[in-house]
C-alpha atoms as a PDB file:
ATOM      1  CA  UNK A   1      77.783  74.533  86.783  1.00  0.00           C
ATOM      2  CA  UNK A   2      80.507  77.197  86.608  1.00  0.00           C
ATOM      3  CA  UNK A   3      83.983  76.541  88.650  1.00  0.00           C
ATOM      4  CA  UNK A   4      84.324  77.839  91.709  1.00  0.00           C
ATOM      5  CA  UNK A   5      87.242  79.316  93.238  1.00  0.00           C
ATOM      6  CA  UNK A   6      88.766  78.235  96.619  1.00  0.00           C
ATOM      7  CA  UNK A   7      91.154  80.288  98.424  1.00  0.00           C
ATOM      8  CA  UNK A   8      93.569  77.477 100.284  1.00  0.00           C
ATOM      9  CA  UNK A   9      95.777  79.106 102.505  1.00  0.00           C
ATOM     10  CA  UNK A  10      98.489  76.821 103.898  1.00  0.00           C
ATOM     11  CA  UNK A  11      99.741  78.225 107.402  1.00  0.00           C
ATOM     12  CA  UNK A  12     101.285  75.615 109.364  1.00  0.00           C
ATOM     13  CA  UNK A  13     104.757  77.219 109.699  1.00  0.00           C
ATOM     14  CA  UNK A  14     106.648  77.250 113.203  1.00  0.00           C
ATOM     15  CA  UNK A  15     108.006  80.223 112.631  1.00  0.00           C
ATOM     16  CA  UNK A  16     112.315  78.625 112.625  1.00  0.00           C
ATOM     17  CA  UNK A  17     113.210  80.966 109.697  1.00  0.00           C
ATOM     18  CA  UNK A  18     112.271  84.182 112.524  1.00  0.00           C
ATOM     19  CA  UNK A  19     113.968  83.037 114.772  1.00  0.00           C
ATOM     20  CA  UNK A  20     110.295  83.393 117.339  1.00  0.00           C
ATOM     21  CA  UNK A  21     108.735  81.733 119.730  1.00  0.00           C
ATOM     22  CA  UNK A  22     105.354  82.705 117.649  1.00  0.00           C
ATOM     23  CA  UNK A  23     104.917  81.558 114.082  1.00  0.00           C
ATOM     24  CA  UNK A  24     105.438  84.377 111.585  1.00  0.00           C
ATOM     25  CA  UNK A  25     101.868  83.886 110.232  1.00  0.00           C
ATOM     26  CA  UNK A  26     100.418  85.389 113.615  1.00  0.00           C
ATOM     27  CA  UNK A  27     102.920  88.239 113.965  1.00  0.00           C
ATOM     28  CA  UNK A  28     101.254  91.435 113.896  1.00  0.00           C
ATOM     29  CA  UNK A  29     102.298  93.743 110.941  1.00  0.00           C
ATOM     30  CA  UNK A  30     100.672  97.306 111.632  1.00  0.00           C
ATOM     31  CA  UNK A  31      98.152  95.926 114.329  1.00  0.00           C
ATOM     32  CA  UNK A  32      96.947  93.073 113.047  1.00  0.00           C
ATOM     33  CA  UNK A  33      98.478  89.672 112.496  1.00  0.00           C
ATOM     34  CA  UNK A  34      99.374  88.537 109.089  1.00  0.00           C
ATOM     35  CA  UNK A  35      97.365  85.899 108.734  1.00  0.00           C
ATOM     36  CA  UNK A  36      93.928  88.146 109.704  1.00  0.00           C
ATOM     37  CA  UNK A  37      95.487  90.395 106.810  1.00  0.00           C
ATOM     38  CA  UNK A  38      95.951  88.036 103.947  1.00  0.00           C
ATOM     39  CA  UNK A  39      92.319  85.973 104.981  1.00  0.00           C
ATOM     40  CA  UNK A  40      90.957  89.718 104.502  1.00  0.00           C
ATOM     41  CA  UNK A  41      92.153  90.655 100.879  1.00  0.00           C
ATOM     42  CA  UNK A  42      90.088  87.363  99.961  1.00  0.00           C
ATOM     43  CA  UNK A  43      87.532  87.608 101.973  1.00  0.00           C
ATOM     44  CA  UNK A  44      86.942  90.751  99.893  1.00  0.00           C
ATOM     45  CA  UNK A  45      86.902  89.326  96.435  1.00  0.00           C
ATOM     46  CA  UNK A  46      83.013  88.231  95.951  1.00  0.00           C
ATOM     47  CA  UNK A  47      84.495  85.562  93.143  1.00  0.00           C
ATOM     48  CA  UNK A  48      86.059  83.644  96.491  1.00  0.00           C
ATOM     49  CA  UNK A  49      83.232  81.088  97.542  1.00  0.00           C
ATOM     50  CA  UNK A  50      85.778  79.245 100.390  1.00  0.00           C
ATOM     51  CA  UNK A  51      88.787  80.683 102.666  1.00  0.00           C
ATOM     52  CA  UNK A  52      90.698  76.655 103.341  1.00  0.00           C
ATOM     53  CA  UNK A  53      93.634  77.709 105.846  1.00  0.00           C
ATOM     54  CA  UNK A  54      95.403  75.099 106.860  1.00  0.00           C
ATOM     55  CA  UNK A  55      97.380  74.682 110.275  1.00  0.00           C
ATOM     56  CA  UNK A  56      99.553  72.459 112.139  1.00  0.00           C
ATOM     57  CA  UNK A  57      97.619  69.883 113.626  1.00  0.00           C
ATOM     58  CA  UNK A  58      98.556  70.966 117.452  1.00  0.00           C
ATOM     59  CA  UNK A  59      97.696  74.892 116.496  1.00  0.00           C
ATOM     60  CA  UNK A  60      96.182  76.700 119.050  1.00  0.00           C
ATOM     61  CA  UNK A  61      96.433  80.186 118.221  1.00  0.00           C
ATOM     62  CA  UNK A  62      93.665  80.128 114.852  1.00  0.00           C
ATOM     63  CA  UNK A  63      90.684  80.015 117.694  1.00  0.00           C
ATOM     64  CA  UNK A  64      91.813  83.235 118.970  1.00  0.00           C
ATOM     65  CA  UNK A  65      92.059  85.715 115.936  1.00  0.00           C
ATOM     66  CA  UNK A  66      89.876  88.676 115.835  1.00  0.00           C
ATOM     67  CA  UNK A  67      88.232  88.123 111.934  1.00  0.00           C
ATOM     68  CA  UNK A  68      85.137  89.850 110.802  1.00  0.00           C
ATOM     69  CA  UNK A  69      81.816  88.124 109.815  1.00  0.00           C
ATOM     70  CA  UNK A  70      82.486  87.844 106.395  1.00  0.00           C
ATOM     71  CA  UNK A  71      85.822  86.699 106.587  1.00  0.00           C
ATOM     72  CA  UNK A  72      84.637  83.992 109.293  1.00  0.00           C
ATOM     73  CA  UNK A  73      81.592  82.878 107.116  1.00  0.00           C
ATOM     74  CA  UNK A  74      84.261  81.737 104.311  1.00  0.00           C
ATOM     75  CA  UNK A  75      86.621  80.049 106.496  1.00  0.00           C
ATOM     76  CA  UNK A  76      87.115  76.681 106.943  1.00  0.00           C
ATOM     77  CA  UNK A  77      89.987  75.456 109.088  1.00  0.00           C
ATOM     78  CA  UNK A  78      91.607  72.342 108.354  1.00  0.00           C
ATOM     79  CA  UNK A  79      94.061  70.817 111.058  1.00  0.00           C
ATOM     80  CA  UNK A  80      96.212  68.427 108.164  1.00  0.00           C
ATOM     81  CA  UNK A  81      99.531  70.804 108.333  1.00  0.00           C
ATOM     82  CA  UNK A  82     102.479  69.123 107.048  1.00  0.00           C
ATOM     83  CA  UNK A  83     106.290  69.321 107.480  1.00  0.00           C
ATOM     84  CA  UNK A  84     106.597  70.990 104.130  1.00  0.00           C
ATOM     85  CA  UNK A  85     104.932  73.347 102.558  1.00  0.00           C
ATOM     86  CA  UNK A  86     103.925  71.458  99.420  1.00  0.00           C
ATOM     87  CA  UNK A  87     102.678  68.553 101.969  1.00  0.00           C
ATOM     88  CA  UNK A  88     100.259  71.143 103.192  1.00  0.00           C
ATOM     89  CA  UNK A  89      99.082  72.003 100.305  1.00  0.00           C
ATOM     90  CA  UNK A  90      98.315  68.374  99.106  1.00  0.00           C
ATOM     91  CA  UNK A  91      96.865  67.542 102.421  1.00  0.00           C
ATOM     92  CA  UNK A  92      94.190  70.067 101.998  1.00  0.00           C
ATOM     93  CA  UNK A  93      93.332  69.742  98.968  1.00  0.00           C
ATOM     94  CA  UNK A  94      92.641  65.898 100.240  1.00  0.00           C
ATOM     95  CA  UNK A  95      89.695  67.512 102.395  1.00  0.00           C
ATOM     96  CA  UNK A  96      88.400  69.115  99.948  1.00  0.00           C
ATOM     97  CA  UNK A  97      85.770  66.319  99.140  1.00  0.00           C
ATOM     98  CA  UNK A  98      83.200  68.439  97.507  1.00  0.00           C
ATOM     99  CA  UNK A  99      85.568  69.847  94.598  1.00  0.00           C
ATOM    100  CA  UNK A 100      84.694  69.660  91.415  1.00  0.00           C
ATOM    101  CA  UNK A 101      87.868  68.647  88.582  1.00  0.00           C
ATOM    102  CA  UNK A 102      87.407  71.861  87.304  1.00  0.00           C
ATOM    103  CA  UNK A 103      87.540  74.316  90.281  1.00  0.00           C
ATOM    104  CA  UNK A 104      90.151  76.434  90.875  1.00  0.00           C
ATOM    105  CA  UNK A 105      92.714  76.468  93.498  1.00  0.00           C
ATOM    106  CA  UNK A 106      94.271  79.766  94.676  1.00  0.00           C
ATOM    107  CA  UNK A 107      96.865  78.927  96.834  1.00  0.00           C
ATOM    108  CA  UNK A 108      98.747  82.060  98.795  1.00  0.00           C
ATOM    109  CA  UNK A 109     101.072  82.124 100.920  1.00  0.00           C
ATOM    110  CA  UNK A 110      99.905  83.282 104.244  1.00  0.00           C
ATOM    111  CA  UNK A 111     103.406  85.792 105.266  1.00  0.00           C
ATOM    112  CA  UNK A 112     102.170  87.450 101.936  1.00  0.00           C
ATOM    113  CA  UNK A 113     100.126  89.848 103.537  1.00  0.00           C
ATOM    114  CA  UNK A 114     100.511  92.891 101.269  1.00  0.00           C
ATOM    115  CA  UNK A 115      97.995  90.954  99.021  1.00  0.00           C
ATOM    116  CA  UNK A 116      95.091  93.099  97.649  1.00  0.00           C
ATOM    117  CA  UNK A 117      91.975  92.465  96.756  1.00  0.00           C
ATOM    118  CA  UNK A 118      92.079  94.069  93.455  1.00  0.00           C
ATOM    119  CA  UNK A 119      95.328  91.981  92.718  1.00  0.00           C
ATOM    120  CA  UNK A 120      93.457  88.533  93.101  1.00  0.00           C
ATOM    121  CA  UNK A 121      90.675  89.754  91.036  1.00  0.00           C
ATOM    122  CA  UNK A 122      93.525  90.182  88.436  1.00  0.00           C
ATOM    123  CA  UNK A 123      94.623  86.968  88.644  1.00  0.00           C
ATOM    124  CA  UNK A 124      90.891  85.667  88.493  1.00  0.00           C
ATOM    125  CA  UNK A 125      90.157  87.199  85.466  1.00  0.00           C
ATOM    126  CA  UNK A 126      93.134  86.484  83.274  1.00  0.00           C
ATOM    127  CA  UNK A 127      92.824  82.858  84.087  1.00  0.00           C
ATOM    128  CA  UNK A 128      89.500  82.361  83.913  1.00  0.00           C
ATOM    129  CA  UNK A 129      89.513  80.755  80.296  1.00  0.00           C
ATOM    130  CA  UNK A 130      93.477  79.776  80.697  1.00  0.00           C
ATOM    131  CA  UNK A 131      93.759  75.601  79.907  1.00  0.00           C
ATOM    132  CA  UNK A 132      96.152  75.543  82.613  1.00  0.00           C
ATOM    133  CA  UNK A 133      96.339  78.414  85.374  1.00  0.00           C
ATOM    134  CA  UNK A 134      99.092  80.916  86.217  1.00  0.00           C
ATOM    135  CA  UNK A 135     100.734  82.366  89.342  1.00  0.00           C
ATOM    136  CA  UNK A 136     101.046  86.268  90.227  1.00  0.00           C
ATOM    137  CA  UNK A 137     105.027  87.121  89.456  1.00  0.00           C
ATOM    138  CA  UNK A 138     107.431  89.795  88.640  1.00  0.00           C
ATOM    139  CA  UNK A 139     109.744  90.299  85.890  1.00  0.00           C
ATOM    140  CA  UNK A 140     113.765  90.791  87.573  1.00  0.00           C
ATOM    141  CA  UNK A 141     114.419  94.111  87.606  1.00  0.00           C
ATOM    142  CA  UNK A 142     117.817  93.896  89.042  1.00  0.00           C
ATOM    143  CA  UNK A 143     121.235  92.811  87.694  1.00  0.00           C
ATOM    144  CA  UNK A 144     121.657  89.216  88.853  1.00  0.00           C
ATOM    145  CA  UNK A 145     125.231  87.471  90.053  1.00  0.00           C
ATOM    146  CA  UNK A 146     125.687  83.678  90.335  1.00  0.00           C
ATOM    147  CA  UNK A 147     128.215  83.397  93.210  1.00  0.00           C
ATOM    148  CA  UNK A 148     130.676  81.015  94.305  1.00  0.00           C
ATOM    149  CA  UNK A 149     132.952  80.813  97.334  1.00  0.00           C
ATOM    150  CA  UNK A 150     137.128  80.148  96.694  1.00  0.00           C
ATOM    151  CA  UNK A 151     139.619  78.189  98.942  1.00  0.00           C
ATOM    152  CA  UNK A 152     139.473  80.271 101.714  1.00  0.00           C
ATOM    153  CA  UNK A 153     135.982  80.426 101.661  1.00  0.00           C
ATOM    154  CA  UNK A 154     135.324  84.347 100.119  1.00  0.00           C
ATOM    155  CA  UNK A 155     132.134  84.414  98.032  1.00  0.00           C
ATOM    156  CA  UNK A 156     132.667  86.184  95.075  1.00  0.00           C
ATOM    157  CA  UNK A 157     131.486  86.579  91.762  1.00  0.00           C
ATOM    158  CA  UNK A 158     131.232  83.552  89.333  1.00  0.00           C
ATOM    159  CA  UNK A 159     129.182  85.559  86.804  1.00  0.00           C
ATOM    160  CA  UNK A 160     126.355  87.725  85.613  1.00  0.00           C
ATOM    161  CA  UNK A 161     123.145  85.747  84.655  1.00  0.00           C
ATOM    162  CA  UNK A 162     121.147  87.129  81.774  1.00  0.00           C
ATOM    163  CA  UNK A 163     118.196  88.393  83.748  1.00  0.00           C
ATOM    164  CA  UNK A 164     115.867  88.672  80.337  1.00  0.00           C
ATOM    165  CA  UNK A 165     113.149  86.744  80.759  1.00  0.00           C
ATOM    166  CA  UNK A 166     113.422  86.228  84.537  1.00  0.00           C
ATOM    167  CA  UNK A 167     110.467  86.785  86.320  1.00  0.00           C
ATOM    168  CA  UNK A 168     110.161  86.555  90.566  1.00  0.00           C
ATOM    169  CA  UNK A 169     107.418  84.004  91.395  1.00  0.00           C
ATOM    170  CA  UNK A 170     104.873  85.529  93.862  1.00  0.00           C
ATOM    171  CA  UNK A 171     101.358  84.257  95.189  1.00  0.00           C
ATOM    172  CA  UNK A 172      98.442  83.666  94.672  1.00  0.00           C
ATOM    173  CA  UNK A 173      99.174  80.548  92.208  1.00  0.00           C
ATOM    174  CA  UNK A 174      95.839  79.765  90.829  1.00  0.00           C
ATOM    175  CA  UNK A 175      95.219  75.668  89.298  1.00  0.00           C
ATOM    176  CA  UNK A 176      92.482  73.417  88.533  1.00  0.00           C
ATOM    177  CA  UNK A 177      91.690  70.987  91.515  1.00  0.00           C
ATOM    178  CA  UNK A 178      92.347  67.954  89.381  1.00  0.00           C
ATOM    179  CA  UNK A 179      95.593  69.008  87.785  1.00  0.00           C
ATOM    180  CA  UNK A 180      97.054  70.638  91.199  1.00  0.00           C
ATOM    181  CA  UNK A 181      96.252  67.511  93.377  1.00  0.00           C
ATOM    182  CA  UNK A 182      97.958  65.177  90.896  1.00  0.00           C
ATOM    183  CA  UNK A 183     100.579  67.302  90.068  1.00  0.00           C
ATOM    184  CA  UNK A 184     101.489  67.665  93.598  1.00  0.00           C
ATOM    185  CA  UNK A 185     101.124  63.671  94.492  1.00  0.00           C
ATOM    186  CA  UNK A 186     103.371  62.626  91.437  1.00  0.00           C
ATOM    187  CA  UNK A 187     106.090  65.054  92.456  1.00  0.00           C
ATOM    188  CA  UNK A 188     106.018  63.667  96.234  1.00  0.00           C
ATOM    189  CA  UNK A 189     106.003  59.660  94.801  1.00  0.00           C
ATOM    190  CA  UNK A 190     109.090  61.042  92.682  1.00  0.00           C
ATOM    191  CA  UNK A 191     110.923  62.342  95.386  1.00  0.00           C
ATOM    192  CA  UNK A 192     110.557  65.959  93.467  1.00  0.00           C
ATOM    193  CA  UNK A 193     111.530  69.292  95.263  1.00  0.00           C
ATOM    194  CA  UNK A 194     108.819  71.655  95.042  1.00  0.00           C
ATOM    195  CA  UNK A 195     109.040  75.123  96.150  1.00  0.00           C
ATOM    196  CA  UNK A 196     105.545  76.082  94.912  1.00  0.00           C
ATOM    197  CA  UNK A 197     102.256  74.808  93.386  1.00  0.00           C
ATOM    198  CA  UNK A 198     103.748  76.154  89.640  1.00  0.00           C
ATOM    199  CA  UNK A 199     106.880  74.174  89.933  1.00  0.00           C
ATOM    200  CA  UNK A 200     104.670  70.575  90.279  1.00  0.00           C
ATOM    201  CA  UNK A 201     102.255  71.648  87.126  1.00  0.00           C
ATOM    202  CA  UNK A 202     105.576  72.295  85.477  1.00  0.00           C
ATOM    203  CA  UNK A 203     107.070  69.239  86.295  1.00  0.00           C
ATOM    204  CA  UNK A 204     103.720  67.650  84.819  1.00  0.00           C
ATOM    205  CA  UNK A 205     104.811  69.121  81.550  1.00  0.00           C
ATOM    206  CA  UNK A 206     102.372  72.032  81.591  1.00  0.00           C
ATOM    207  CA  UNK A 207     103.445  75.691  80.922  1.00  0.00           C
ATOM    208  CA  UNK A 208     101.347  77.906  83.644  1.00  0.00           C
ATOM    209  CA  UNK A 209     101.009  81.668  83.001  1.00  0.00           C
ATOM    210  CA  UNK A 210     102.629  84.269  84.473  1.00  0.00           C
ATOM    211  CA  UNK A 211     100.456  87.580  85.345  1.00  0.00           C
ATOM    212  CA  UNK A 212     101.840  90.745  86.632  1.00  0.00           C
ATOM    213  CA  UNK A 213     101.942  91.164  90.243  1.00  0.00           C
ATOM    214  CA  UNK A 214     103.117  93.916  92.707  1.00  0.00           C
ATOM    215  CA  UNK A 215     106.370  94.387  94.498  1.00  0.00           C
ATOM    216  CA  UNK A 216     104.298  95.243  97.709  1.00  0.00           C
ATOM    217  CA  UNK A 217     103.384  91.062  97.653  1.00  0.00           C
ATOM    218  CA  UNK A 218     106.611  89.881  99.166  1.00  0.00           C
ATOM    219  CA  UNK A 219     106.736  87.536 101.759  1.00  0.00           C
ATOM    220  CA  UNK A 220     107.696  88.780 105.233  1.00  0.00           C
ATOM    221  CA  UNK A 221     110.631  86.348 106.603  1.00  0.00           C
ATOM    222  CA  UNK A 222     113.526  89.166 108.053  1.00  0.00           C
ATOM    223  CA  UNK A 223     113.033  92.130 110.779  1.00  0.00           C
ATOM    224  CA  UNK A 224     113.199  94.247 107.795  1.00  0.00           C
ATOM    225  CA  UNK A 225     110.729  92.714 105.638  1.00  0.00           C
ATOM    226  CA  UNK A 226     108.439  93.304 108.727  1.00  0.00           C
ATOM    227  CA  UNK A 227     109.374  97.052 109.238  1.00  0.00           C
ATOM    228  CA  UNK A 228     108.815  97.409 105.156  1.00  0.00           C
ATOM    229  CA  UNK A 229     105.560  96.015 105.359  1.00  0.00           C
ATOM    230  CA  UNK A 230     104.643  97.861 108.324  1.00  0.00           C
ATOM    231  CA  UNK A 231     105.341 101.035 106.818  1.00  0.00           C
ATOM    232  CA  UNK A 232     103.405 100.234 103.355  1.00  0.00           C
ATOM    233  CA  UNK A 233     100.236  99.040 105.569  1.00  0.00           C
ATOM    234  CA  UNK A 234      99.938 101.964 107.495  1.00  0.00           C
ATOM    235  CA  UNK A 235     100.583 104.359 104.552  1.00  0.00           C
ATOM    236  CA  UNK A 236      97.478 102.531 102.608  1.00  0.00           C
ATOM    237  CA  UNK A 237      95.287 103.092 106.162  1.00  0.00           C
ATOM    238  CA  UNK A 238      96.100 107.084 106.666  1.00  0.00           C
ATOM    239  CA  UNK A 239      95.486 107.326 102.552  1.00  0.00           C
ATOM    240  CA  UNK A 240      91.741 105.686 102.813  1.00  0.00           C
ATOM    241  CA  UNK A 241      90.797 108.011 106.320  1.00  0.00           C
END
């Protein structure tokens, strides 16, 4: 039996970070909420055989999003949100009783809604074969500073950090179900900080692979990520009429 691939979409945010009284997931970004966005670039990919979005437990905005038929067919909604990201993650993978070892686990980031389909597909493909998965990323472009703040509390300057070899880690990261649940368990029994699914393989002592993504897959946190974003959505929907 060939692996499958699960889409697991962790979205139990409040929304503190905004500065709302909505979480940022269900903000709408050129007429449509995020989340409704980012289920639809999977949704799209015929390789995806499950959409797993996982929400805080008390969540009662999910019900009421407008999704099309396809995009509802592949959802499953899982009510297991943590207080941390990564403890989202874990906790549904845990409901995931019907995974095989050897499926694979794309896990995005549901304020990434700039996602395409044709980017996952990417992603798919490259690591198809790889022994240990990969995340989407981009290689630092910009001059980077390390900064410190002096006696009177001015942040300056405390020097330039080579920027070869840097790359910005994005979403979707894409693991084996095995490795990715026990990765993610022995990091929370060591008391491990992890930011993302890639820094709990590495922390297992694997290497994953980093594939090319696009600067359009940031994550929308500030006003002006969301007026950025609303400008590149709308610009995709008056080139495709």
């Amino acid at each position: 039996m060939s692996a499958r691939c699960l889409a697991l979409i962790p979205a139990a945010g409040t929304g503190s970070r905004t500065g709302g009284a909505v979480p940022k997931q269900y903000l709408e970004v050129a007429g449509k909420p995020m989340i409704v966005r980012t289920i639809e670039a999977f949704a799209a990919v015929p390789a995806i055989d499950r959409i797993v979005v996982v929400v805080a437990p008390d969540d009662a905005r999910f019900e009421r999003l407008s999704l099309d038929a396809v995009s509802a067919r592949l959802i499953r909604v899982e009510r297991v949100g943590g207080s941390t990201r990564d403890a989202s993650v874990l906790n549904g993978l845990d409901t995931l009783r019907d995974a095989l070892d050897d499926d694979w686990i794309l896990v995005h980031d549901a304020a990434r809604c700039g996602i395409t389909a044709a980017m996952i597909v990417t992603l798919i493909e490259t690591l198809r074969d790889d022994d240990v998965g990969g995340l989407l990323a981009l290689p630092v472009a910009d001059t980077i500073k390390r900064a410190s703040r002096d006696a009177s509390n001015r942040v300056g300057v405390a020097h330039t950090i080579d920027r070869s070899g840097l790359w910005l880690a994005q979403t979707p990261q894409m693991f084996r179900f095995s490795l990715l649940r026990d990765a993610l368990a022995a990091a929370r029994r060591n008391g491990l900080a992890i930011t993302d699914e890639a820094s709990a393989i590495e922390a297992a002592g694997r290497r994953p692979r980093l594939v090319e993504g696009a600067p359009r897959n940031f994550k929308v946190t500030t006003a002006d990520d969301f007026a950025m974003m609303s400008a590149l959505l709308h610009a995709d929907e008056s080139e495709s009429r």
